[in-house]
C-alpha atoms as a PDB file:
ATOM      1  CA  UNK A   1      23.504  -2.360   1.681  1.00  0.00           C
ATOM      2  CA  UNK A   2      25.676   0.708   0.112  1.00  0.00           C
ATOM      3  CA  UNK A   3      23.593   3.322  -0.896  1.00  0.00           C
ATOM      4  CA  UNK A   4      23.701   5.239  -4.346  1.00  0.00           C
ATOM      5  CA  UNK A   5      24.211   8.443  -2.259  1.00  0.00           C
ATOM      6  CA  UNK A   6      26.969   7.097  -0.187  1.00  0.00           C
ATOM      7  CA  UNK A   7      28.852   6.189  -3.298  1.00  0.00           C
ATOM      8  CA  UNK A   8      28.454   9.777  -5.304  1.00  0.00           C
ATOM      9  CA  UNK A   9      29.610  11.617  -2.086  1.00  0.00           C
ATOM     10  CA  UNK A  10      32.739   9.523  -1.747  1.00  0.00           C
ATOM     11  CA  UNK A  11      33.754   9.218  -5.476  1.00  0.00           C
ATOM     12  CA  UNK A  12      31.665  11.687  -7.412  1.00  0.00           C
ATOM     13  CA  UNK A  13      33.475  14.364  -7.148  1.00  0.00           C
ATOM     14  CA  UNK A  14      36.541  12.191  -8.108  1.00  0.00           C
ATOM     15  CA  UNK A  15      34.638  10.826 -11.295  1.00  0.00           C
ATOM     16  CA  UNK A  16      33.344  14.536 -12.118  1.00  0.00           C
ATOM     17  CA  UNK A  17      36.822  15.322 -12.738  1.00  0.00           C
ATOM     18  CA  UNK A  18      38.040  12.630 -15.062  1.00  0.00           C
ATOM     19  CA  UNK A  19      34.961  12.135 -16.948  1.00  0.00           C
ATOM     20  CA  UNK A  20      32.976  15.350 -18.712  1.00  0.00           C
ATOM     21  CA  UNK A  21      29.868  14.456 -18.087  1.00  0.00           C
ATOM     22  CA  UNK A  22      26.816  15.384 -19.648  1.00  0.00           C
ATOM     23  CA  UNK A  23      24.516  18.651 -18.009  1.00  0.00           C
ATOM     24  CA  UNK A  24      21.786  16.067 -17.520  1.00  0.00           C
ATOM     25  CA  UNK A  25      23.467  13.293 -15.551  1.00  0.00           C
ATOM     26  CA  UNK A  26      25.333  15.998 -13.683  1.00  0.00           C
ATOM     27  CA  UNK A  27      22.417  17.436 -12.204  1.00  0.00           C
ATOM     28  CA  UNK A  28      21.317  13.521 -11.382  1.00  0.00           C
ATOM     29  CA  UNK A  29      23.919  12.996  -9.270  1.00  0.00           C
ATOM     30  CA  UNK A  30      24.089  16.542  -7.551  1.00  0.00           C
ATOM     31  CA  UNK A  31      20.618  15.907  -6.499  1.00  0.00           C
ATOM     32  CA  UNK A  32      21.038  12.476  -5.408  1.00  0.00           C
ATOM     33  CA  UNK A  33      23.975  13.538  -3.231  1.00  0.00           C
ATOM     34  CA  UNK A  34      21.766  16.217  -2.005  1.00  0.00           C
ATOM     35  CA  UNK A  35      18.324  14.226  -1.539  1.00  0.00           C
ATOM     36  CA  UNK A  36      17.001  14.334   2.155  1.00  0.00           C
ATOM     37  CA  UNK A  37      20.320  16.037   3.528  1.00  0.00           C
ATOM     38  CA  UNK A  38      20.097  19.491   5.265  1.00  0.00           C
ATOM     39  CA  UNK A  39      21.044  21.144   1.962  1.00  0.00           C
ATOM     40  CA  UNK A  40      18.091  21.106   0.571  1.00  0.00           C
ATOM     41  CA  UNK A  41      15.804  21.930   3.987  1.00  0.00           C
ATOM     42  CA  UNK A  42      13.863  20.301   6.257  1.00  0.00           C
ATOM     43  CA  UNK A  43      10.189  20.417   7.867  1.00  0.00           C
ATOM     44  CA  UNK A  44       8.831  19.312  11.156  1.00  0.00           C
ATOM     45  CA  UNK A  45       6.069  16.153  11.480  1.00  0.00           C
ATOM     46  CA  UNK A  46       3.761  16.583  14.151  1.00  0.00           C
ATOM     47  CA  UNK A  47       1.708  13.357  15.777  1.00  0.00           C
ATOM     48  CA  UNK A  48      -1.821  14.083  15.778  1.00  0.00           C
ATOM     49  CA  UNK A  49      -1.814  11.359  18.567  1.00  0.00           C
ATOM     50  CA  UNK A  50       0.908  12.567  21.205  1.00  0.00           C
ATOM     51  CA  UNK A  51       2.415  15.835  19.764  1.00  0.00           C
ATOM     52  CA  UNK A  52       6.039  14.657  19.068  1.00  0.00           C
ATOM     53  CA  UNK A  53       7.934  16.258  16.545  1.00  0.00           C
ATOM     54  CA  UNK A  54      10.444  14.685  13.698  1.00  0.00           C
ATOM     55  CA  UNK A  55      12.372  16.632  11.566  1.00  0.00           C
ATOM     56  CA  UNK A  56      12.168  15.145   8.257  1.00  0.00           C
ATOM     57  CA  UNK A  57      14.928  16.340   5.299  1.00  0.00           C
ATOM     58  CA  UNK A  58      13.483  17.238   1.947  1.00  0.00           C
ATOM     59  CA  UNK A  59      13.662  14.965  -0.703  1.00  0.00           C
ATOM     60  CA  UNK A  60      15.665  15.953  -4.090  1.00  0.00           C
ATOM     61  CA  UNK A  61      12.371  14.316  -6.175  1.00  0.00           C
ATOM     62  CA  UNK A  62      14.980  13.499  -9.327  1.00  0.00           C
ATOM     63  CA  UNK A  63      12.929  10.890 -10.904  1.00  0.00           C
ATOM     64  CA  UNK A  64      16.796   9.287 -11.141  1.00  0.00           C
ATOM     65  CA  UNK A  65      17.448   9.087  -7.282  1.00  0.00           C
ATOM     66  CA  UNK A  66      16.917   5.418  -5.373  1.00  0.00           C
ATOM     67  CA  UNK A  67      14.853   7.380  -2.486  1.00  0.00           C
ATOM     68  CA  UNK A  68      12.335   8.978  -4.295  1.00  0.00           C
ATOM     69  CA  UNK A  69      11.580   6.688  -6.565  1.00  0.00           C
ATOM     70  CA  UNK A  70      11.517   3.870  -3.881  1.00  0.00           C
ATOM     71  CA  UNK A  71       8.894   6.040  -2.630  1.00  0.00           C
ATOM     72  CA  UNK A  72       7.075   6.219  -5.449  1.00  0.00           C
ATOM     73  CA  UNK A  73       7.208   2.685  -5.837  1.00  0.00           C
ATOM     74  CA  UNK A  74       5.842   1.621  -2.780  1.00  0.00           C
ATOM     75  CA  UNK A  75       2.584   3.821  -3.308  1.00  0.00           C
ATOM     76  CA  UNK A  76       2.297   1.903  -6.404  1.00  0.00           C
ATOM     77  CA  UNK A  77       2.147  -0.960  -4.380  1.00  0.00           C
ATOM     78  CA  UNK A  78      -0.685   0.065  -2.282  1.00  0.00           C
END
């Protein structure tokens, strides 16, 4: 499945250019390209259990991206 990220890194900028786009949908899609990439940090998970470390990227948390909001949907789940 093609990801809403994959397609704004590959044609975004390409789209930016030929379409003005408003301040608010720009800053959608810079965070979505952005969201749990190295640009935007990263943090270190610990196991309580066995002490292995995960780096983990920061999520964007643009109430517009796929990621976070899948997120949020799951807890809603619970």
């Amino acid at each position: 499945m093609v990801e809403m990220q994959t397609i704004i890194k590959k044609y975004g900028k390409e789209y930016k250019e030929k379409n003005k786009l408003m301040p608010h949908i720009a800053k959608a899609m810079g965070a979505i390209e952005k969201c749990r990439t190295g640009e935007l940090g990263a943090h270190e998970d610990v196991c309580d259990n066995c002490g292995r470390k995960k780096i983990s990227y920061n999520s964007c948390r643009n109430r517009h991206c796929p990621k976070c909001q899948s997120i949020a949907r799951e807890k809603m789940d619970i």
